[in-house]
Protein backbone atom coordinates (compact mmCIF):
# COMPACT_ATOMS: atom_id res chain seq x y z
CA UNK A 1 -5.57 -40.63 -35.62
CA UNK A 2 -5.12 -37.94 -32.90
CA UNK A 3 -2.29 -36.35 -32.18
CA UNK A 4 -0.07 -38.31 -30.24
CA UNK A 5 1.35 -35.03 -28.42
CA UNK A 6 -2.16 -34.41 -27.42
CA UNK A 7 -3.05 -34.40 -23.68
CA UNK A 8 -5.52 -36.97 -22.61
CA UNK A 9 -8.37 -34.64 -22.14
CA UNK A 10 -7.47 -32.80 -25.41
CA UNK A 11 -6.55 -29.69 -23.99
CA UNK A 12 -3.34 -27.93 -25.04
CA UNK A 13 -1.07 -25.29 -23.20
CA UNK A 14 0.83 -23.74 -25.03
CA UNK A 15 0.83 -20.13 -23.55
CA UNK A 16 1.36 -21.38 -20.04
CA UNK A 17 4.15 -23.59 -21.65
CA UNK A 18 5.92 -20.79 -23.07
CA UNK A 19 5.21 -18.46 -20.03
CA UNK A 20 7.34 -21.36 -18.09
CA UNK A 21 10.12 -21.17 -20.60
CA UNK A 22 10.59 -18.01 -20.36
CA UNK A 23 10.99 -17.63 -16.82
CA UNK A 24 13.22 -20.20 -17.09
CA UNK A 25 15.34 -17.23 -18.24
CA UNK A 26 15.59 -15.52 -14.79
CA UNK A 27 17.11 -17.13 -11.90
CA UNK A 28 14.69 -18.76 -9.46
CA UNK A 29 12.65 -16.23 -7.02
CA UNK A 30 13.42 -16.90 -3.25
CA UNK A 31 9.75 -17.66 -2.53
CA UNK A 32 7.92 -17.67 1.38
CA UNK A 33 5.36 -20.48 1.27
CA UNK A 34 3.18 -20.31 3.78
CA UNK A 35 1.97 -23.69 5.33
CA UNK A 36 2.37 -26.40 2.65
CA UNK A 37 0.70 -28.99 4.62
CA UNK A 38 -1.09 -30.84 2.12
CA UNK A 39 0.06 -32.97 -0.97
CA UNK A 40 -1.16 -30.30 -3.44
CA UNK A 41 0.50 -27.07 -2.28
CA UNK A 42 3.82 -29.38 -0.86
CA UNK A 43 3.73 -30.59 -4.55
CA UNK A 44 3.54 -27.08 -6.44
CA UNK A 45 6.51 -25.79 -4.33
CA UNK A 46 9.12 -28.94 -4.88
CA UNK A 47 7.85 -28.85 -8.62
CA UNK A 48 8.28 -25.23 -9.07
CA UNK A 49 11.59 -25.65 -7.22
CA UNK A 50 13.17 -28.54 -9.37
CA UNK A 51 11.48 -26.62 -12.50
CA UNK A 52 13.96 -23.72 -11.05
CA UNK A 53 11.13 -21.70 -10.97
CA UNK A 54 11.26 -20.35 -6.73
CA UNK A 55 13.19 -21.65 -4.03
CA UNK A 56 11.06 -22.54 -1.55
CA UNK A 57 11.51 -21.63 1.95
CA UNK A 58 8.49 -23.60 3.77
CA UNK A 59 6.62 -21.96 6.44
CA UNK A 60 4.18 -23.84 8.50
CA UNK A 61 4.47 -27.30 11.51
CA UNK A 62 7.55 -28.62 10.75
CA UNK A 63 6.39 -31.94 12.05
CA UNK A 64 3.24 -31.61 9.59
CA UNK A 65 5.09 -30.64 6.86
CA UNK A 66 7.67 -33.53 7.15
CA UNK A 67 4.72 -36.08 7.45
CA UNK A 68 3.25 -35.00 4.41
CA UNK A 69 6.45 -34.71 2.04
CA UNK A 70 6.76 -38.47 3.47
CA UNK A 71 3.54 -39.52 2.70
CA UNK A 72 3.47 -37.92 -0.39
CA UNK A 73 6.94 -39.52 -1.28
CA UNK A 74 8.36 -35.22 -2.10
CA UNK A 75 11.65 -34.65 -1.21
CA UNK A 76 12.09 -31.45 0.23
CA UNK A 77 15.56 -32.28 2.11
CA UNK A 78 17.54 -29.19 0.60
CA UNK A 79 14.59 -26.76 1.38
CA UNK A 80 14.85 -24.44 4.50
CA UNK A 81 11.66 -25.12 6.93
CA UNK A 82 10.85 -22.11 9.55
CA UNK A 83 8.40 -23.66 11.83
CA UNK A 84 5.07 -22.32 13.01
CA UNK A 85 2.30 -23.10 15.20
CA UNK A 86 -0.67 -22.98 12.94
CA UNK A 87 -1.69 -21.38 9.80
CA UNK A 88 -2.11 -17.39 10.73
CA UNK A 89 1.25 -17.82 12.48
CA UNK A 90 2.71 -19.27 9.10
CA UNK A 91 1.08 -16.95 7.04
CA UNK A 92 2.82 -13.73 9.78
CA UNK A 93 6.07 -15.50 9.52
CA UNK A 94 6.20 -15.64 5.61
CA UNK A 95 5.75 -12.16 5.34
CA UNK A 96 7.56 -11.01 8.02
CA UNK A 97 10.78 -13.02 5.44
CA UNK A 98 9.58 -10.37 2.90
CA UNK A 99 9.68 -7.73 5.28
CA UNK A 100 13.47 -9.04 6.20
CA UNK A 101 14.54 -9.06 2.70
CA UNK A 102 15.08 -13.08 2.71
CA UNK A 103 11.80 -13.74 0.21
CA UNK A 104 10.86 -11.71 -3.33
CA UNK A 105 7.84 -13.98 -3.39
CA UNK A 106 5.21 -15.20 -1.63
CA UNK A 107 3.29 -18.61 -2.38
CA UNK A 108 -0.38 -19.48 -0.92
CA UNK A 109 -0.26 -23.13 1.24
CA UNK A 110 -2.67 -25.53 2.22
CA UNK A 111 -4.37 -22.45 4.20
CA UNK A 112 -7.33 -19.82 3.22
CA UNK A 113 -6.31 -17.07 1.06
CA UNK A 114 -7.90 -14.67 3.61
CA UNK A 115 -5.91 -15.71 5.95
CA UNK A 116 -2.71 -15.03 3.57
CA UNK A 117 -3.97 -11.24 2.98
CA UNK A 118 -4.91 -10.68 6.25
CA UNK A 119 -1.19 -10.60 7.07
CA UNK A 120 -0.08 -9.31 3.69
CA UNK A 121 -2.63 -6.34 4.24
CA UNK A 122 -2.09 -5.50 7.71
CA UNK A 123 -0.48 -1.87 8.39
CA UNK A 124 2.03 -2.05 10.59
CA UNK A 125 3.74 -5.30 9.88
CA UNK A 126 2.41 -6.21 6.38
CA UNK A 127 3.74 -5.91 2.69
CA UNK A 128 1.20 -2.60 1.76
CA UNK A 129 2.51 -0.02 -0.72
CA UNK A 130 0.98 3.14 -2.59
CA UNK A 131 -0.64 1.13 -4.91
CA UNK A 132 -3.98 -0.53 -4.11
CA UNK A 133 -3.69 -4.47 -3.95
CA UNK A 134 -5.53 -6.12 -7.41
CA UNK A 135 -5.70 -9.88 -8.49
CA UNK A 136 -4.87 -10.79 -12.02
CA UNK A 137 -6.11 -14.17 -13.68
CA UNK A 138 -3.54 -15.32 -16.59
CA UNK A 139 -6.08 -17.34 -18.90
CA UNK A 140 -5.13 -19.63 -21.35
CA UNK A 141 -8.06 -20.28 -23.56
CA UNK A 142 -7.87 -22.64 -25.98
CA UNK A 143 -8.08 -21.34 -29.91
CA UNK A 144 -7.09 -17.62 -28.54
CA UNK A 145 -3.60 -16.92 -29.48
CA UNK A 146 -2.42 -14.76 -26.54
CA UNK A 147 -2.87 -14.95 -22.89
CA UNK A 148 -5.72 -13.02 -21.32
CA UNK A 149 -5.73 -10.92 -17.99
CA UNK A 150 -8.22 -10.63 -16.27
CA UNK A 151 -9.03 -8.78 -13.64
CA UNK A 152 -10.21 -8.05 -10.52
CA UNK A 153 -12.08 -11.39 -9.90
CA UNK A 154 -10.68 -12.38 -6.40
CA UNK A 155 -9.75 -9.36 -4.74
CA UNK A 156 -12.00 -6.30 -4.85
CA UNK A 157 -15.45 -6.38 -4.04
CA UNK A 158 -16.51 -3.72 -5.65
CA UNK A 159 -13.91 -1.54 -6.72
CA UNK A 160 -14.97 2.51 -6.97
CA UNK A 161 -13.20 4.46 -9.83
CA UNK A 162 -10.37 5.18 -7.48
CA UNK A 163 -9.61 1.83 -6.92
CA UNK A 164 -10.06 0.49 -10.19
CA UNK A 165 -7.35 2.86 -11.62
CA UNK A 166 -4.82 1.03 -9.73
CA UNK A 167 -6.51 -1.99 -10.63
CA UNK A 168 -5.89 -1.45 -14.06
CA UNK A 169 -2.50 -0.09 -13.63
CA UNK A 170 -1.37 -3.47 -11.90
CA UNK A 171 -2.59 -5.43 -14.88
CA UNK A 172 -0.39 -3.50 -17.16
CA UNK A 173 2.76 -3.87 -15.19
CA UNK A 174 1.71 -7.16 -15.43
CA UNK A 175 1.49 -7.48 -19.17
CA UNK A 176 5.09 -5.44 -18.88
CA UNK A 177 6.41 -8.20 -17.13
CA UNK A 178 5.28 -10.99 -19.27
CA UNK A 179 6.43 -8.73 -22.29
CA UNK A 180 4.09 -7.25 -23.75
CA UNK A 181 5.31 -3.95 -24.90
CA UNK A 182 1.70 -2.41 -25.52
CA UNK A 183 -1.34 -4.13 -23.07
CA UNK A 184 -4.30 -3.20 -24.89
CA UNK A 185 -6.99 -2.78 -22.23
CA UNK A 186 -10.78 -2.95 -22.63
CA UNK A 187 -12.74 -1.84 -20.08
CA UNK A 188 -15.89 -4.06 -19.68
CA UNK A 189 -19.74 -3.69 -19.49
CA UNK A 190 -22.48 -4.62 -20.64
CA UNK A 191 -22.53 -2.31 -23.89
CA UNK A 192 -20.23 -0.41 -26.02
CA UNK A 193 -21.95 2.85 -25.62
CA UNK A 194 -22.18 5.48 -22.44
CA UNK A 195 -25.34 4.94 -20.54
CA UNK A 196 -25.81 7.35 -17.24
CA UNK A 197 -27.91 5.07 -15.73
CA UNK A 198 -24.88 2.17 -16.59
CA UNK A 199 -22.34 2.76 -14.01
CA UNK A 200 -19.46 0.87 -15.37
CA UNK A 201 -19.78 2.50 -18.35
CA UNK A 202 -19.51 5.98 -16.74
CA UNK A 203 -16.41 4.43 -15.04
CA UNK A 204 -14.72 3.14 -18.32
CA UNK A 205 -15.27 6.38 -20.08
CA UNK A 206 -13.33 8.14 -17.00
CA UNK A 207 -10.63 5.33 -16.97
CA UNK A 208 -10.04 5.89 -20.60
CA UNK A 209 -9.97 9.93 -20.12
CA UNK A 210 -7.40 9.68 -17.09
CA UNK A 211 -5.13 7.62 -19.04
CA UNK A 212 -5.09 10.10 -21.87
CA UNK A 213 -4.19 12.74 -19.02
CA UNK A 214 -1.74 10.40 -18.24
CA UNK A 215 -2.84 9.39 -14.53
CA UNK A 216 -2.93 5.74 -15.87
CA UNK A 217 0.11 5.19 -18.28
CA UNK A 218 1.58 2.17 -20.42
CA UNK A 219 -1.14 0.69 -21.87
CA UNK A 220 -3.99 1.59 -24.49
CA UNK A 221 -7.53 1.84 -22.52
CA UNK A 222 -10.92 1.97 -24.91
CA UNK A 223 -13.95 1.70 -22.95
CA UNK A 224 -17.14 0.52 -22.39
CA UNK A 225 -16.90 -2.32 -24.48
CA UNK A 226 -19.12 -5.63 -24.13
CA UNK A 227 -17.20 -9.01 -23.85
CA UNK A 228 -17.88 -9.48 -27.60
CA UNK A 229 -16.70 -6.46 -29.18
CA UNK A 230 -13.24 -6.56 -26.74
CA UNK A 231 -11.99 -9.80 -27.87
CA UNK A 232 -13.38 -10.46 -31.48
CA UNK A 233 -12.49 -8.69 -34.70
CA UNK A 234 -15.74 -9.40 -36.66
CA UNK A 235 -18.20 -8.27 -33.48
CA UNK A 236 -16.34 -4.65 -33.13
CA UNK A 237 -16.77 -4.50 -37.28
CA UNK A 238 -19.98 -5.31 -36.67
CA UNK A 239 -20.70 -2.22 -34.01
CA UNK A 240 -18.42 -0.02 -36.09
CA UNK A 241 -16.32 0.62 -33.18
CA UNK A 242 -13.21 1.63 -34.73
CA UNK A 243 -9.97 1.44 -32.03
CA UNK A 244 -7.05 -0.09 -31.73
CA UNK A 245 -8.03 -2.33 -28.55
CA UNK A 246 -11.95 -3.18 -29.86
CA UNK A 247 -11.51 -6.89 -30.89
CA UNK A 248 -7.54 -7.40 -30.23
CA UNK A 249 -7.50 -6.83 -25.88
CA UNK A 250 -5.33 -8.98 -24.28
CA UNK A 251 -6.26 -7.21 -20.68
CA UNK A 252 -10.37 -7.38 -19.53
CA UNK A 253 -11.10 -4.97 -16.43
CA UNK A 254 -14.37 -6.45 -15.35
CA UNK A 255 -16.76 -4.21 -13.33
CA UNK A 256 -16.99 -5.90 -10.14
CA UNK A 257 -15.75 -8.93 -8.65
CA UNK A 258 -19.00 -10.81 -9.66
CA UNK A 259 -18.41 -10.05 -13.38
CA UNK A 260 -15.11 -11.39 -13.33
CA UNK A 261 -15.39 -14.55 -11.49
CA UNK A 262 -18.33 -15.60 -13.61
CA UNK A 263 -16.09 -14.63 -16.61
CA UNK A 264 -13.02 -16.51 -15.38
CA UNK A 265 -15.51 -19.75 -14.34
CA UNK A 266 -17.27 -19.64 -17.93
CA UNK A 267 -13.62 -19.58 -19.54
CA UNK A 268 -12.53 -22.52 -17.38
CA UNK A 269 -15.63 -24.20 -17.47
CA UNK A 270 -17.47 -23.67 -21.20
CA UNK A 271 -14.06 -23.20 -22.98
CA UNK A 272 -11.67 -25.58 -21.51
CA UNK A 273 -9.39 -22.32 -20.25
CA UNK A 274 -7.05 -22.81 -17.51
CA UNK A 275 -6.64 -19.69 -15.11
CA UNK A 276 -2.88 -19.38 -13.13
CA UNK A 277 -4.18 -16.53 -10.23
CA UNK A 278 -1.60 -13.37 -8.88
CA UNK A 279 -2.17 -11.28 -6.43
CA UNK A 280 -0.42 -7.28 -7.25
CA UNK A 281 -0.16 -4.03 -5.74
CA UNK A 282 1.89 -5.69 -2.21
CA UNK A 283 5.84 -5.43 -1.65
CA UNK A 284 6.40 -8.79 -3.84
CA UNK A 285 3.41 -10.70 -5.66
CA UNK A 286 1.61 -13.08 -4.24
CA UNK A 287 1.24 -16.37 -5.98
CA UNK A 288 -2.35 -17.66 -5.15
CA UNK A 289 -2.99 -21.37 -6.46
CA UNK A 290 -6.16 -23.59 -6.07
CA UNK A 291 -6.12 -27.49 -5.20
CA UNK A 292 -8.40 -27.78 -8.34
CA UNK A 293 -5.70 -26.40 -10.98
CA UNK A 294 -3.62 -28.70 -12.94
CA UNK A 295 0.15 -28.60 -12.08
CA UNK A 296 1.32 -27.31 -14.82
CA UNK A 297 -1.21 -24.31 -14.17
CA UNK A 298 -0.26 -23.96 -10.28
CA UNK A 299 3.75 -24.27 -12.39
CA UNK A 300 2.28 -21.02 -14.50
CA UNK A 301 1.46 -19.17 -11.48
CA UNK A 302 4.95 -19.40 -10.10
CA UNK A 303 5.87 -18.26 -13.63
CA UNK A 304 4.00 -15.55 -13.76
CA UNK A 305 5.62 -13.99 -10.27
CA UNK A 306 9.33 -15.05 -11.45
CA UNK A 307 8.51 -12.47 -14.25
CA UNK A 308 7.02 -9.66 -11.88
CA UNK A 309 9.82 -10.31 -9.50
CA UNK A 310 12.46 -10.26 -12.29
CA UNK A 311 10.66 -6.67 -14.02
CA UNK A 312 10.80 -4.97 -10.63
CA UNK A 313 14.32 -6.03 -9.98
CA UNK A 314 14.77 -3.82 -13.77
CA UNK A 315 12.54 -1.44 -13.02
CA UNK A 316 13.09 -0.32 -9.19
CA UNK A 317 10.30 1.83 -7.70
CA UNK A 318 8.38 1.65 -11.10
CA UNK A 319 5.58 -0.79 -11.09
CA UNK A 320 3.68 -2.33 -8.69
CA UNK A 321 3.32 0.36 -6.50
């Protein structure tokens, strides 16, 4: 008989489970959320909130907003609302709370995420630091014990060498903040060898240089490595490829934004993985949810930036830019 403990569709997890828990150990994140007008993102934030995870401050048409938290039978009576005409004005407003110190986080609505960085990217009034701003997806594929990073899948276009150093120094802050003392990173191609007519693998074999010059630091970079011989034991012993990150990376730096989407959509899609999504590199992180993802998944994501918000508050001035 199956597992009564089992979810329906047989899918277990336990990472993002245990991601939530400990968050749980950090107070709740004052979180902007910027125009929650639809049941799925108006959802997310009173879950999140009675999971202690953020506290909400909803920014979009109050009147919209109310109509669907009473539709949708949510309460959100004890959660401040700062009203706004439309969308781009909600997604101004949110930041501009970051800007006044009144939000450490900021949570994606019922609007396009485009829309979200536009205003998060903008010079004069936005949330830009130093550090150049990088998505992160936290996998959790099933049958792999640890969480996997991915990144930059949603962000970055196609990210030059320049860009994907802070790219892959916003993962490992990342990994920092969900405690992981030592992110071992693999740097992704197609191949485990150097090819000069191979781009990314030119660009891994830099990557891995400048961190042993110390211009990327926390984290152990090997690179190029192909998919296979990054994640599984038996397929680096096969190459040979003796390091400590071949076969045991918990972080994959894709080459492009192409790379990594299809990776992210195979993992969902092929191997029953669920993806929570952050945006890093801004003043606060950015917690970017789709209406697709199960709760507990959208729950992760909110995770995820209590545990960036609660490292930085450690660790002033040193990570995320």
């Amino acid at each position: 008989m199956p597992d009564s403990t089992e979810p329906p569709n047989g899918r277990r997890h336990d990472k993002f489970e245990r991601l939530v828990e400990v968050a749980h150990r950090h107070p709740p994140v004052a979180t902007a959320v910027a125009h929650p007008c639809d049941q799925v993102s108006l959802e997310s934030a009173v879950e999140a909130a009675r999971m202690k995870l953020i506290a909400p401050i909803l920014v979009g048409p109050q009147a919209r907003i109310r109509d669907v938290a009473a539709k949708g039978a949510l309460d959100i009576a004890g959660f401040e609302i700062v009203d706004a005409a439309h969308s781009h004005d909600a997604a101004a407003k949110a930041v501009e709370l970051v800007r006044a110190g009144r939000a450490e986080a900021l949570m994606k609505g019922s609007l396009h995420t485009d829309e979200l960085m536009g205003a998060v990217v903008k010079r004069e009034t936005g949330l830009r630091t130093a550090r150049r701003i990088s998505h992160c997806f936290i996998m959790d594929v099933p049958g792999h014990g640890d969480p996997l990073i991915i990144t930059d899948a949603a962000v970055n276009v196609a990210p030059t060498l320049e860009e994907k150093v802070d790219i892959v120094q916003n993962a490992i802050d990342l990994a920092h903040a969900m405690g992981v003392a030592e992110p071992l990173v693999a740097i992704l191609s197609a191949m485990e060898t150097v090819n000069p007519k191979v781009a990314s693998t030119v660009e891994a074999a830099a990557l891995c240089k400048m961190a042993e010059r110390g211009q990327i630091t926390g984290g152990v970079l090997d690179g190029p490595l192909a998919l296979d011989n990054a994640i599984d034991p038996e397929a680096a012993a096969v190459k040979k490829i003796v390091s400590p990150v071949a076969g045991r990376a918990n972080v994959l730096v894709v080459p492009d934004l192409e790379a990594g989407n299809m990776l992210a959509k195979s993992l969902s899609f092929l191997a029953g993985a669920d993806a929570a999504g952050i945006v890093l590199g801004a003043r606060v992180p950015v917690i970017l949810t789709s209406r697709a993802d199960a709760l507990l998944t959208r729950l992760a994501s909110c995770a995820v930036a209590v545990l960036v918000a609660a490292y930085k508050r450690a660790n002033p001035g040193a990570a995320f830019g």
